[in-house]
C-alpha atoms as a PDB file:
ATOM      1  CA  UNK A   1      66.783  66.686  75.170  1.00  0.00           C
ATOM      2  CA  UNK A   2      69.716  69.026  74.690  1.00  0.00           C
ATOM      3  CA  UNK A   3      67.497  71.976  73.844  1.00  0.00           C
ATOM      4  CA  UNK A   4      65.272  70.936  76.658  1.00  0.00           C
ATOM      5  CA  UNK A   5      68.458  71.055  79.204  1.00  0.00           C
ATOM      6  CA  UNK A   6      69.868  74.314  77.897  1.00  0.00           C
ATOM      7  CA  UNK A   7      66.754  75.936  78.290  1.00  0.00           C
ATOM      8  CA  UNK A   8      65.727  74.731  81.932  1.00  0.00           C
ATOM      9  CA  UNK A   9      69.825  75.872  82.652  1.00  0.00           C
ATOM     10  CA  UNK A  10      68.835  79.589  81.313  1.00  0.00           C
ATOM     11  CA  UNK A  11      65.610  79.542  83.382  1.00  0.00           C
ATOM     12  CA  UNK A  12      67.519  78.658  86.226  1.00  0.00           C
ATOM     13  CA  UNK A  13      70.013  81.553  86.321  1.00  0.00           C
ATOM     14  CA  UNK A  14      67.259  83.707  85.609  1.00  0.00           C
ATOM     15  CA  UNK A  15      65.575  82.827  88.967  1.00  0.00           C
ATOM     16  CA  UNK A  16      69.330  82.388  90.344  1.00  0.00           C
ATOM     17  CA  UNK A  17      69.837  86.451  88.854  1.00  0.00           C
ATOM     18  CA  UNK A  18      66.398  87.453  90.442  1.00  0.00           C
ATOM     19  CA  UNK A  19      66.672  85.836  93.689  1.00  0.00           C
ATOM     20  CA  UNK A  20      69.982  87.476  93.890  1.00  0.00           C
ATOM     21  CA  UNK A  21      69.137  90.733  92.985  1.00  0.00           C
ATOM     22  CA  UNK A  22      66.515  90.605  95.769  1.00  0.00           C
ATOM     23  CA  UNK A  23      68.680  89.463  98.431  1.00  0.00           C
ATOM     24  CA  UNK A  24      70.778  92.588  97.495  1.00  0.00           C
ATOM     25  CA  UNK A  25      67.500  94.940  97.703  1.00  0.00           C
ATOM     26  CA  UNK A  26      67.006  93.206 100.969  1.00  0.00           C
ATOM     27  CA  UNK A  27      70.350  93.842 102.886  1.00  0.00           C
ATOM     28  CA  UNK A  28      70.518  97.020 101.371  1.00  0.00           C
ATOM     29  CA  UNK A  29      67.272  98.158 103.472  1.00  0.00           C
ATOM     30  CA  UNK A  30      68.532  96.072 106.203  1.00  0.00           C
ATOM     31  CA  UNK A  31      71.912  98.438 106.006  1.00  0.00           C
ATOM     32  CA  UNK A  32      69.755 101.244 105.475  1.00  0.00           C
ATOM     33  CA  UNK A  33      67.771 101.288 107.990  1.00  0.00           C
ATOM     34  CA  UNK A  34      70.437 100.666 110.811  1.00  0.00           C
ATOM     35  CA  UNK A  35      72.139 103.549 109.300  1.00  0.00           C
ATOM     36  CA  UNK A  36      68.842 105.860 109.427  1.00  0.00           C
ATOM     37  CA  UNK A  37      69.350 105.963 113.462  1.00  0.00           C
ATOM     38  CA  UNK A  38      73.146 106.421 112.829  1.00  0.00           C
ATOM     39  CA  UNK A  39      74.261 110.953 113.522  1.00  0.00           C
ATOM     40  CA  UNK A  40      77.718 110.367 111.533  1.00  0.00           C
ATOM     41  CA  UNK A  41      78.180 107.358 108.628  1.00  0.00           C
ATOM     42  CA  UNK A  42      82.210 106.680 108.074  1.00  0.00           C
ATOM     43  CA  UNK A  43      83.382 105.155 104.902  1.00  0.00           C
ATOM     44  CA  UNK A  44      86.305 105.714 102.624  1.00  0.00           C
ATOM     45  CA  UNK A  45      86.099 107.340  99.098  1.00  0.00           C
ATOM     46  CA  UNK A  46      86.068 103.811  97.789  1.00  0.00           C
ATOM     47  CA  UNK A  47      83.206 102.441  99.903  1.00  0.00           C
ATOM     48  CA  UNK A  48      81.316 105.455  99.029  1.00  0.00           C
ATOM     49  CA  UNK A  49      81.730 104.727  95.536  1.00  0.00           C
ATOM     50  CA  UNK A  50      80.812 100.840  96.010  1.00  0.00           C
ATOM     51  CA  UNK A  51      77.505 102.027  98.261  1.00  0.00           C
ATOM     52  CA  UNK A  52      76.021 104.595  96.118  1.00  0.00           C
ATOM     53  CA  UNK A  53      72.704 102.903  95.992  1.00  0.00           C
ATOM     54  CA  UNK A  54      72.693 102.787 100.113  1.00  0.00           C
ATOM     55  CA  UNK A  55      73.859 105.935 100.590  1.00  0.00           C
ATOM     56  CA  UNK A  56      70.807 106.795  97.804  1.00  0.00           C
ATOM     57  CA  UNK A  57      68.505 105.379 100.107  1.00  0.00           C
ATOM     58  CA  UNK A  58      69.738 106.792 103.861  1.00  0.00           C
ATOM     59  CA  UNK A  59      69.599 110.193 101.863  1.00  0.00           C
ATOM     60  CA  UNK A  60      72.399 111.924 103.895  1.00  0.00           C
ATOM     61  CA  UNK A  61      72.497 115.484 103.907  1.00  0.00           C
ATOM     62  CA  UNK A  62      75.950 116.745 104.389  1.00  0.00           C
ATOM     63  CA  UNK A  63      79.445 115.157 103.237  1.00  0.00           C
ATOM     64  CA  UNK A  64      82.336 115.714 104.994  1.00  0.00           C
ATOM     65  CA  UNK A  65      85.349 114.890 103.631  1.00  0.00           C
ATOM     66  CA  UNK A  66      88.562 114.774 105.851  1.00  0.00           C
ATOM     67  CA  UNK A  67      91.994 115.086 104.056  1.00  0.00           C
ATOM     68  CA  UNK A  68      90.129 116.474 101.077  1.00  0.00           C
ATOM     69  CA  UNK A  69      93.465 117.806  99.855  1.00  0.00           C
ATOM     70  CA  UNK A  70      94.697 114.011  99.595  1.00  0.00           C
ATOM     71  CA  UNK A  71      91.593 113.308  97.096  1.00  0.00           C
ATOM     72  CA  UNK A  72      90.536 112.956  93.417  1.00  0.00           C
ATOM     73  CA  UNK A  73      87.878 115.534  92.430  1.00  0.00           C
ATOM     74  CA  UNK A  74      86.303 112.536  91.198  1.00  0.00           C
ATOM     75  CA  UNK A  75      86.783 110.473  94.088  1.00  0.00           C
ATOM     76  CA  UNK A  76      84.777 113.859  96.178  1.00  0.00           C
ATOM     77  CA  UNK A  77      82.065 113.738  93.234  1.00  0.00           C
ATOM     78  CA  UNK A  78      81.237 109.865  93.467  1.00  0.00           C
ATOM     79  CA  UNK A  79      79.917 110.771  97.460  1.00  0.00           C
ATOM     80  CA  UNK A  80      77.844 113.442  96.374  1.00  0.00           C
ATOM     81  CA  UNK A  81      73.980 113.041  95.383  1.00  0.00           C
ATOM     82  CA  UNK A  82      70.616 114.511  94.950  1.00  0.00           C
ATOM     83  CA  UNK A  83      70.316 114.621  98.579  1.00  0.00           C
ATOM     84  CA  UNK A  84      73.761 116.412  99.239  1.00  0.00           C
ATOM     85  CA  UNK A  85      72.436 119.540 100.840  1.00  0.00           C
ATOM     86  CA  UNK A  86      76.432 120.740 102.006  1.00  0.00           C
ATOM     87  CA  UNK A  87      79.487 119.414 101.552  1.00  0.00           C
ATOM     88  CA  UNK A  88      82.263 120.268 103.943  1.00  0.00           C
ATOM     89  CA  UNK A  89      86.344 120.269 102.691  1.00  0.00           C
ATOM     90  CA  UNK A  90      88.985 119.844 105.143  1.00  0.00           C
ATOM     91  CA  UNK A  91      92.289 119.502 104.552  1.00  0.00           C
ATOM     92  CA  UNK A  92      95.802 121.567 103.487  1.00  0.00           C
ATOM     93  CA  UNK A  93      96.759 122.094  99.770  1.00  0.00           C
ATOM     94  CA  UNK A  94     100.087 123.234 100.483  1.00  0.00           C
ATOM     95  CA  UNK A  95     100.945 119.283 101.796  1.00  0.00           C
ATOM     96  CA  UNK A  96     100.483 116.407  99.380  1.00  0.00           C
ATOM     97  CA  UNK A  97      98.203 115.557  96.517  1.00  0.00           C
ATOM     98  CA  UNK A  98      96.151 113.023  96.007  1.00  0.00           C
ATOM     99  CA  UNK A  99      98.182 110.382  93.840  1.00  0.00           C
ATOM    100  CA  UNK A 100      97.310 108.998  90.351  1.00  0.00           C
ATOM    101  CA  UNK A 101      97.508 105.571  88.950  1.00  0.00           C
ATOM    102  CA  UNK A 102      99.179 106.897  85.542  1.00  0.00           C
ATOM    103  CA  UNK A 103     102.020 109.730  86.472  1.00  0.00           C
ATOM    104  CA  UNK A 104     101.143 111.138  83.242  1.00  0.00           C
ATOM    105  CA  UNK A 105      97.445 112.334  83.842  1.00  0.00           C
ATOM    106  CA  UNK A 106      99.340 114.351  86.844  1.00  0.00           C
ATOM    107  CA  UNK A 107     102.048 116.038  84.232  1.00  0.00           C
ATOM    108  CA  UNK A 108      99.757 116.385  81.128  1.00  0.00           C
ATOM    109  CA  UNK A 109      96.323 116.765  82.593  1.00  0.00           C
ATOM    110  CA  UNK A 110      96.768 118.138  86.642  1.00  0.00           C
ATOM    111  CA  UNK A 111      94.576 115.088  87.136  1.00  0.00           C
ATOM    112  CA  UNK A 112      96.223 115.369  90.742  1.00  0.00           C
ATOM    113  CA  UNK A 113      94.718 118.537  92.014  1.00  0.00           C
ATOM    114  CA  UNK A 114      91.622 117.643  94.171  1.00  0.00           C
ATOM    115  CA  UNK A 115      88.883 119.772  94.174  1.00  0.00           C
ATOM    116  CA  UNK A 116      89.969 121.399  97.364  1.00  0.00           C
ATOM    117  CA  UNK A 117      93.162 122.766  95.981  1.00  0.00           C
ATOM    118  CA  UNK A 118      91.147 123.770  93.199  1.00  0.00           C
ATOM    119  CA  UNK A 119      88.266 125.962  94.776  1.00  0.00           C
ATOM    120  CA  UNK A 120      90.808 127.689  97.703  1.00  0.00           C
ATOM    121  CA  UNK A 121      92.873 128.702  94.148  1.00  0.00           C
ATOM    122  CA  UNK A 122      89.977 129.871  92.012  1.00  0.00           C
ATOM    123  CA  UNK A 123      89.359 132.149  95.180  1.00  0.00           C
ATOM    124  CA  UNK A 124      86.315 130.478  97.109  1.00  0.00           C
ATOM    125  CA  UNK A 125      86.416 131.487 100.664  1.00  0.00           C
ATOM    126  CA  UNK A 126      87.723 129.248 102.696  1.00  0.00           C
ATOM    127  CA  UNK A 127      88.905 129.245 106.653  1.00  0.00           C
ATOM    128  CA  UNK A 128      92.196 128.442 107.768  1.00  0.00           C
ATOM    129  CA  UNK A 129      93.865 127.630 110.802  1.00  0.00           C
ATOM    130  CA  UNK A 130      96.403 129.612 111.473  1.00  0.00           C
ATOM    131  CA  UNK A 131      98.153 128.714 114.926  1.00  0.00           C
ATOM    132  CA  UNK A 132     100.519 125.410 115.334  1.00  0.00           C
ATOM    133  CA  UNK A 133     101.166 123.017 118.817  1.00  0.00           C
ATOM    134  CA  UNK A 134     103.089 120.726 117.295  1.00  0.00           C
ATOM    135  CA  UNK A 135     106.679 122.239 116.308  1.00  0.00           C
ATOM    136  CA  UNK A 136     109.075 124.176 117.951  1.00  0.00           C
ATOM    137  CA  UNK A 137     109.631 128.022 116.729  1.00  0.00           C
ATOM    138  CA  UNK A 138     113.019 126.753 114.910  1.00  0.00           C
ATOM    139  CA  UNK A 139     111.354 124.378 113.316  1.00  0.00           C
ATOM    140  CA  UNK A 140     108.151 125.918 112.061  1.00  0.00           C
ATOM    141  CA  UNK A 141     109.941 128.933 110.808  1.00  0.00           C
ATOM    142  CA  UNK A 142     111.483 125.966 108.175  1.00  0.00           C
ATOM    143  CA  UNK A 143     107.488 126.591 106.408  1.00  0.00           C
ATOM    144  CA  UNK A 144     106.710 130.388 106.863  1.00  0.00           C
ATOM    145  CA  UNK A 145     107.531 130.814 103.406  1.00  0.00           C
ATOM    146  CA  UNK A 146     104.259 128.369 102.508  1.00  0.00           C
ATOM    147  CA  UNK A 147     102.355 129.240 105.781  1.00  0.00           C
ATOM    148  CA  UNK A 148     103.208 133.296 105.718  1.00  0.00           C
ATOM    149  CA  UNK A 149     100.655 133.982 108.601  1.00  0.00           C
ATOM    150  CA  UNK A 150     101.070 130.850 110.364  1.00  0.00           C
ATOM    151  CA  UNK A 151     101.754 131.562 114.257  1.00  0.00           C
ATOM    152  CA  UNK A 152     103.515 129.531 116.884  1.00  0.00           C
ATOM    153  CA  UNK A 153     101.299 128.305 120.134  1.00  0.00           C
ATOM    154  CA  UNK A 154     103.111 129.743 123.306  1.00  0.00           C
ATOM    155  CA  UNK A 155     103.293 126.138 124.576  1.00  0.00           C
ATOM    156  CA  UNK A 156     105.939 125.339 121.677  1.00  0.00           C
ATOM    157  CA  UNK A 157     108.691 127.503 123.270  1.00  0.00           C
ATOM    158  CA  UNK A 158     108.595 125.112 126.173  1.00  0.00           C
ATOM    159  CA  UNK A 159     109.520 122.144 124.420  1.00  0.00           C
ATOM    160  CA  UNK A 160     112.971 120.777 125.822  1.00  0.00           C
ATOM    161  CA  UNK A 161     115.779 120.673 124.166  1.00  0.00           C
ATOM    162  CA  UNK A 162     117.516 117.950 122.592  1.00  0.00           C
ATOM    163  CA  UNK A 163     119.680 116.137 124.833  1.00  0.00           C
ATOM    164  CA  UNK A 164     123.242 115.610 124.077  1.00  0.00           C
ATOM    165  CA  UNK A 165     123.310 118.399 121.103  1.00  0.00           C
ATOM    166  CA  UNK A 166     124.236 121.595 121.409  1.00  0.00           C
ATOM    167  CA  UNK A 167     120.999 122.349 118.544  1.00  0.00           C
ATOM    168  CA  UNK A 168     117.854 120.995 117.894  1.00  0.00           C
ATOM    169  CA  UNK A 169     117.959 121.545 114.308  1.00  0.00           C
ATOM    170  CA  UNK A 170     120.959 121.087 111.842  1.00  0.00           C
ATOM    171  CA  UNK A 171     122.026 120.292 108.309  1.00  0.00           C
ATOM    172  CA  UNK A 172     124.426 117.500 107.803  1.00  0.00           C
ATOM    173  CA  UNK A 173     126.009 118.266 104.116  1.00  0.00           C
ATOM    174  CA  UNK A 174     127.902 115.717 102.557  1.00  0.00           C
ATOM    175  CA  UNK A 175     129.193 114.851  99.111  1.00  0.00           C
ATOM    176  CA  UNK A 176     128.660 111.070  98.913  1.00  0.00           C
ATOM    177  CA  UNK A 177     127.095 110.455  95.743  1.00  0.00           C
ATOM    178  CA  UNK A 178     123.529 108.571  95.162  1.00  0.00           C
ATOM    179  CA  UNK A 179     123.039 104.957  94.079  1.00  0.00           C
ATOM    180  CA  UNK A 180     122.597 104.955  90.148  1.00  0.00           C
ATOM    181  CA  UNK A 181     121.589 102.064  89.484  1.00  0.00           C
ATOM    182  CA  UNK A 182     117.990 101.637  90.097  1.00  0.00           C
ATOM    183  CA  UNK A 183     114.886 103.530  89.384  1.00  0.00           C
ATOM    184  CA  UNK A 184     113.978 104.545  93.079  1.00  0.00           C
ATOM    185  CA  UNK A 185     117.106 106.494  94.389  1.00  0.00           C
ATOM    186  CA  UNK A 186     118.786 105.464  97.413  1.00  0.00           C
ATOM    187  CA  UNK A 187     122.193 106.278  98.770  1.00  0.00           C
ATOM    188  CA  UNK A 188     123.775 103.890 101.003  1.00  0.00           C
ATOM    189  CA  UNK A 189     126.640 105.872 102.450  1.00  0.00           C
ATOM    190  CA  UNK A 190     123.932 108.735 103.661  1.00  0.00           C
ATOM    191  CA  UNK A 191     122.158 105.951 104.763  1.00  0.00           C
ATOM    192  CA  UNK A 192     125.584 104.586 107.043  1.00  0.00           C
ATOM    193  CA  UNK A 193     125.599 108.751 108.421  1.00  0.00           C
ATOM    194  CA  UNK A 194     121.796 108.136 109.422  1.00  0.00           C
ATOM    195  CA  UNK A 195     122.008 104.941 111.692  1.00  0.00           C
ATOM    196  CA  UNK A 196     125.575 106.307 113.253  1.00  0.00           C
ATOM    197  CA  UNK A 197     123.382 109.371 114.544  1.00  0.00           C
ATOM    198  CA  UNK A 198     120.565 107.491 115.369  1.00  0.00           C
ATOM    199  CA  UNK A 199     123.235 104.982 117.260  1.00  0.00           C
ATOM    200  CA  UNK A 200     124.156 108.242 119.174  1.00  0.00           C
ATOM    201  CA  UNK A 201     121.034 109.257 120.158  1.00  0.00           C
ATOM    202  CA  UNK A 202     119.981 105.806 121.641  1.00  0.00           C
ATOM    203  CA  UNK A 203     123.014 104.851 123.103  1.00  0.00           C
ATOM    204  CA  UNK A 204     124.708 107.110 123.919  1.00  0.00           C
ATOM    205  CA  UNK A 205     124.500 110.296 126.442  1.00  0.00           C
ATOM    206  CA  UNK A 206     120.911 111.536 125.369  1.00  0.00           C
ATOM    207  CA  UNK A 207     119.540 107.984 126.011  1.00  0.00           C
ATOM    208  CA  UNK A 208     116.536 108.057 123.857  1.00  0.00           C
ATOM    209  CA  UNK A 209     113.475 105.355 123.324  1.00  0.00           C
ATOM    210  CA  UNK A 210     113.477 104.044 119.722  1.00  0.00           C
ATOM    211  CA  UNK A 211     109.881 105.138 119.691  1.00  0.00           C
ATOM    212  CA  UNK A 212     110.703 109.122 120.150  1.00  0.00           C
ATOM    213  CA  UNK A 213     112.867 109.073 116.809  1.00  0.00           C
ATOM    214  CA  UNK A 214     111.337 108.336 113.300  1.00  0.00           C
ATOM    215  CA  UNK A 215     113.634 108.018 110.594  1.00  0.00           C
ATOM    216  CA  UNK A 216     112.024 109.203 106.977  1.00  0.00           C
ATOM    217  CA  UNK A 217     113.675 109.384 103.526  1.00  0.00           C
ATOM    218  CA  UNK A 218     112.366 110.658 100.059  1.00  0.00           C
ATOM    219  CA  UNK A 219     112.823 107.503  98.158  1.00  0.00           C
ATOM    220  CA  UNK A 220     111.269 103.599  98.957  1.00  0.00           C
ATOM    221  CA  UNK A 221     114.581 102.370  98.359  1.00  0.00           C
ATOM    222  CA  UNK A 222     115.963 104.457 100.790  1.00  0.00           C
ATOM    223  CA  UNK A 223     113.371 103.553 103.358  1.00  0.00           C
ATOM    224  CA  UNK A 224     114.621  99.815 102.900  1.00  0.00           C
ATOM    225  CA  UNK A 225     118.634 100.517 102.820  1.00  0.00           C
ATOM    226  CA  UNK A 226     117.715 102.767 106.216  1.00  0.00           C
ATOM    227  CA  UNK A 227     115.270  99.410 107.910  1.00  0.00           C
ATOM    228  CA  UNK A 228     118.148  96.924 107.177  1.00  0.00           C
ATOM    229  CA  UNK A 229     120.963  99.216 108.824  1.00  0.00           C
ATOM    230  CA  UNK A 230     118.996 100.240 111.154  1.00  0.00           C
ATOM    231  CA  UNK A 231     117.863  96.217 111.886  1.00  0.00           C
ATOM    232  CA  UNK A 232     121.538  95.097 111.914  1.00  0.00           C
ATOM    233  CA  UNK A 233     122.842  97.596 114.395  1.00  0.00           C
ATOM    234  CA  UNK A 234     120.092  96.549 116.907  1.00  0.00           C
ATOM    235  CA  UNK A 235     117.585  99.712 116.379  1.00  0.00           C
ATOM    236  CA  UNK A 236     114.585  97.478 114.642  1.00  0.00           C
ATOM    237  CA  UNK A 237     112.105  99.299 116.602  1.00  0.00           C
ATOM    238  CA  UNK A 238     113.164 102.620 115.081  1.00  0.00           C
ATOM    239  CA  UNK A 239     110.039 103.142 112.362  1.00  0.00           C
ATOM    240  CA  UNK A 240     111.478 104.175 109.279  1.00  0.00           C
ATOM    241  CA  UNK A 241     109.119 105.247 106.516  1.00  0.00           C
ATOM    242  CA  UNK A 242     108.972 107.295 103.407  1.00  0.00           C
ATOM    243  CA  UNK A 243     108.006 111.062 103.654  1.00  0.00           C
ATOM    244  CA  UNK A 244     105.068 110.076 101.681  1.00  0.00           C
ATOM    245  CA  UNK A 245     103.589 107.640 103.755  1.00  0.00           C
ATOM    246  CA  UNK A 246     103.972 109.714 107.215  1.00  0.00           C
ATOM    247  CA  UNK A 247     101.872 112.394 106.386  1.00  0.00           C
ATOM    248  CA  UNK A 248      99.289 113.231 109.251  1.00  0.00           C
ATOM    249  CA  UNK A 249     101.704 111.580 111.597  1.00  0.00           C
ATOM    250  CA  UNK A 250     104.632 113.389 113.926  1.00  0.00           C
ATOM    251  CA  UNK A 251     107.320 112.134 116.468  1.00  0.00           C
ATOM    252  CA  UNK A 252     109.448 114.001 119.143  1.00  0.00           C
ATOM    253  CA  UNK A 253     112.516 113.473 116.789  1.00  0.00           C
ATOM    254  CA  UNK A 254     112.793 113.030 112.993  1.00  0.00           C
ATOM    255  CA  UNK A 255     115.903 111.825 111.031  1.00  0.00           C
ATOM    256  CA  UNK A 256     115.641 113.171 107.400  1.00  0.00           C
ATOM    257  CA  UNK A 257     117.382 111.516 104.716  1.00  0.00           C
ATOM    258  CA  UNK A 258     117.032 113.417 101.280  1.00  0.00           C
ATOM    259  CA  UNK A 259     119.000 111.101  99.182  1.00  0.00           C
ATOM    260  CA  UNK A 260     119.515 113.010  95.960  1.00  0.00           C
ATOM    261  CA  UNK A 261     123.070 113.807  95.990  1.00  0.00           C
ATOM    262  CA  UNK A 262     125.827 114.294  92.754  1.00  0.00           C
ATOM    263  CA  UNK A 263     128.590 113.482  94.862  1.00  0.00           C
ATOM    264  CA  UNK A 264     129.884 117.247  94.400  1.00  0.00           C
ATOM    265  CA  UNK A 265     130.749 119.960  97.027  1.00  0.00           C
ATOM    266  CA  UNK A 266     129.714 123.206  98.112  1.00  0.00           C
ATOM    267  CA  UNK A 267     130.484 125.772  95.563  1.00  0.00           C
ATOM    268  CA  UNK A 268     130.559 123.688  92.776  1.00  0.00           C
ATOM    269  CA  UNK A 269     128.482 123.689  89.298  1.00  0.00           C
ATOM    270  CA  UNK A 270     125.464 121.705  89.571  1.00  0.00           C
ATOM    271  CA  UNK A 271     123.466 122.781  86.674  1.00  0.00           C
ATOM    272  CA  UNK A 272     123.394 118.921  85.084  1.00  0.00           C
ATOM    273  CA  UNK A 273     122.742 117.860  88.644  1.00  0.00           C
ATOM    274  CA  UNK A 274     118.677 116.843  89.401  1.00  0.00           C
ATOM    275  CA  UNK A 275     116.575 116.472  92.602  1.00  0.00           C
ATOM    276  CA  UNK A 276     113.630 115.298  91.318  1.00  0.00           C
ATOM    277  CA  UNK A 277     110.484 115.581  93.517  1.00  0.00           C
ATOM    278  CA  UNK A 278     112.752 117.381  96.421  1.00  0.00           C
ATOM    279  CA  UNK A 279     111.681 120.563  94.683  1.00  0.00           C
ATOM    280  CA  UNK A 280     108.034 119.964  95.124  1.00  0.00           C
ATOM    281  CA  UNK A 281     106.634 122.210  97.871  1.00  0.00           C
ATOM    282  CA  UNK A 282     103.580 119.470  98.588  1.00  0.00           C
ATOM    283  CA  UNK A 283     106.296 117.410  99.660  1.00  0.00           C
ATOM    284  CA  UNK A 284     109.123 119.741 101.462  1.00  0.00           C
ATOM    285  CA  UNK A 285     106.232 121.005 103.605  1.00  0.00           C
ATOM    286  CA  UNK A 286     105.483 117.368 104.755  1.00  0.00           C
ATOM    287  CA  UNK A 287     109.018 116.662 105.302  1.00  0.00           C
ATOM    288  CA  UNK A 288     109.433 119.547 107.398  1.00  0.00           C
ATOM    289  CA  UNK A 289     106.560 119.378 109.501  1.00  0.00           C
ATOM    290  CA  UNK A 290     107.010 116.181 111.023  1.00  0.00           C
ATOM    291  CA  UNK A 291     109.219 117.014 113.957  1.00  0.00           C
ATOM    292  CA  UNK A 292     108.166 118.248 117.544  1.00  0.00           C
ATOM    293  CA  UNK A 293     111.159 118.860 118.847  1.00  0.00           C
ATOM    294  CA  UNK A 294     114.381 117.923 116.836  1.00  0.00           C
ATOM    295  CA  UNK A 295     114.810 118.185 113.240  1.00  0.00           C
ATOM    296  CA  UNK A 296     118.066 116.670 111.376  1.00  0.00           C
ATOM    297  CA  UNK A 297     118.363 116.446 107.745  1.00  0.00           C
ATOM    298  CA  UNK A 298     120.937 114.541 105.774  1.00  0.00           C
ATOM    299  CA  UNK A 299     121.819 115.892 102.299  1.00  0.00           C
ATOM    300  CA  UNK A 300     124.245 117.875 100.286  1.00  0.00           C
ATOM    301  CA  UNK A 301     123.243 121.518 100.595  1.00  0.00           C
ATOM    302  CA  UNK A 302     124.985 122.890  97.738  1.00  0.00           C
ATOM    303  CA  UNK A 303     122.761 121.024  95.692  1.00  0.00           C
ATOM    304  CA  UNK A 304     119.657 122.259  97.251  1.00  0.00           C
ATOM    305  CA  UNK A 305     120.653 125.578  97.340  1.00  0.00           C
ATOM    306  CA  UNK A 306     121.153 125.343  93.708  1.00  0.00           C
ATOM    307  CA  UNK A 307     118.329 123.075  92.846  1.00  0.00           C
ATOM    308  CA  UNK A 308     115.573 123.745  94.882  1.00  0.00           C
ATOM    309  CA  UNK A 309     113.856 127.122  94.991  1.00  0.00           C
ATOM    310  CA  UNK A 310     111.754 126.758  98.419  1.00  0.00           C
ATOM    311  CA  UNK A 311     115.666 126.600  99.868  1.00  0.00           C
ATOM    312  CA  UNK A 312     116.508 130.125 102.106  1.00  0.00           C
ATOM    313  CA  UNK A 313     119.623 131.275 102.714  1.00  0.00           C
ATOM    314  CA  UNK A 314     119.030 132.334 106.286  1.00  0.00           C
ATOM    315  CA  UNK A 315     117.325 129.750 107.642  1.00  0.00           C
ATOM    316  CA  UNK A 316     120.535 127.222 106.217  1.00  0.00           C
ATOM    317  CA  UNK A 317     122.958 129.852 107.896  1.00  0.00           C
ATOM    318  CA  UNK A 318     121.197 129.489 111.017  1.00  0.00           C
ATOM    319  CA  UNK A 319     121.020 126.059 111.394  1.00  0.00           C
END
């Protein structure tokens, strides 16, 4: 009896497995032939991935991939196929790369630069836009270093000034030191200097709407000292988010908290002193891009003037 029962188990899962399998096959074509009468098909890298077998079937002839600077090479190679005929790359290698699970595959193995970084390096010809709508000139002119031909739309001269200010674009340097104590930096008395401002600009003579200013810092701890400041002083609906995690996006007025600070002033030695991703161009050109018309940043500039290479003497003197 109990080899009796064990086999008439196994042949049920083996119609179960069958019956299965078929039901797949059957939505598939189902899927496949909706998406036959379908010009564009949207999915994410890890749909694409998931649906090879569908996307096997519909047989589509060009890939586009948007933010294809944002991507894993092999994330770009899983969409492609037998019946890839063109494959189209848009994005901008100069902002951020795409991010890997392991940081050391990025350090050891450049496991982080997508394909698209990789072919507009090795020379391929590529096509690049060259003329910006979103920033004002003083702003912009923050990125002409990565950007060298990049030109300024006439309609970003009339953007209106910042109310209240007497520029739209400063520095605030300051020597309070960052938080040592946990593994994503934050530093809560830059944090204090952030919310007082962004009190000033909501309350006070320029009257602004929470939703014009976006408040971003380089650190996820940061981000969370800024949101519970920011929450106790009545400014909630202020969005604060990482630099990271606002690529793609823009606002009328961006608060920019660096963090990274050794507490020492202009002038001084900070050879021992770090900044840690601050020097990463992928990332300074996000930071400073974000801003249509007002741009304040919150840091110690000695530091970054001896830290960071991307920083210019000029454009610090000006501002």
């Amino acid at each position: 009896l109990y080899d009796d029962a064990v086999g008439g188990l196994a042949s049920v899962r083996d119609r179960l497995d069958r019956s299965r399998r078929e039901l797949d096959r059957l939505d598939r074509d189902v899927d496949a032939e909706a998406l036959r009468g379908a010009r564009v098909i949207g999915l994410t890298t890890t749909a694409v991935a998931k649906r090879r077998e569908l996307l096997a079937v519909v047989e589509p002839e060009v890939v586009v991939v948007e933010e294809a600077a944002e991507v894993l090479e092999a994330h770009v190679l899983a969409a492609l196929g037998r019946h890839t005929r063109q494959l189209v790359l848009i994005g901008d290698h100069e902002q951020l790369r795409p991010g890997t699970a392991v940081f050391r595959l990025a350090t050891r193995y450049n496991l982080d630069v997508s394909l698209f970084e990789r072919l507009v390096k090795n020379g391929v010809q590529s096509t690049m836009l060259e003329t910006q709508r979103r920033m004002k000139p003083k702003i912009s002119r923050f990125v002409k270093e990565i950007y060298p031909n990049l030109r300024d739309h006439p309609s970003t001269r009339e953007r209106p000034a910042i109310r209240g200010l007497q520029k739209d674009v400063f520095f605030l340097s300051h020597q309070n030191a960052e938080d040592q104590g946990s593994a994503s930096k934050q530093n809560p008395a830059e944090a204090k200097l952030v919310t007082a401002f962004c009190r000033y600009l909501v309350r006070g003579p320029p009257r602004y709407g929470q939703d014009k200013i976006t408040v971003l810092a380089t650190y996820v701890a940061q981000v969370g000292s800024l949101r519970r400041k920011l929450q106790s002083d009545g400014l909630g609906d202020v969005r604060v988010a990482s630099v990271d995690n606002f690529q793609g996006e823009e606002n009328d007025i961006i608060l920019l908290s660096l963090v990274r600070n050794d507490g020492r002033p202009d002038g001084a030695n900070h050879k021992k002193a770090t900044i840690g991703f601050l020097a990463t161009s992928n990332r300074v050109c996000v930071a400073l891009t974000r801003a249509r018309n007002g741009l304040f940043i919150f840091g110690n500039a000695g530091l970054l003037s001896a830290r960071c290479l991307l920083y210019t003497s000029d454009a610090a003197d000006d501002t």
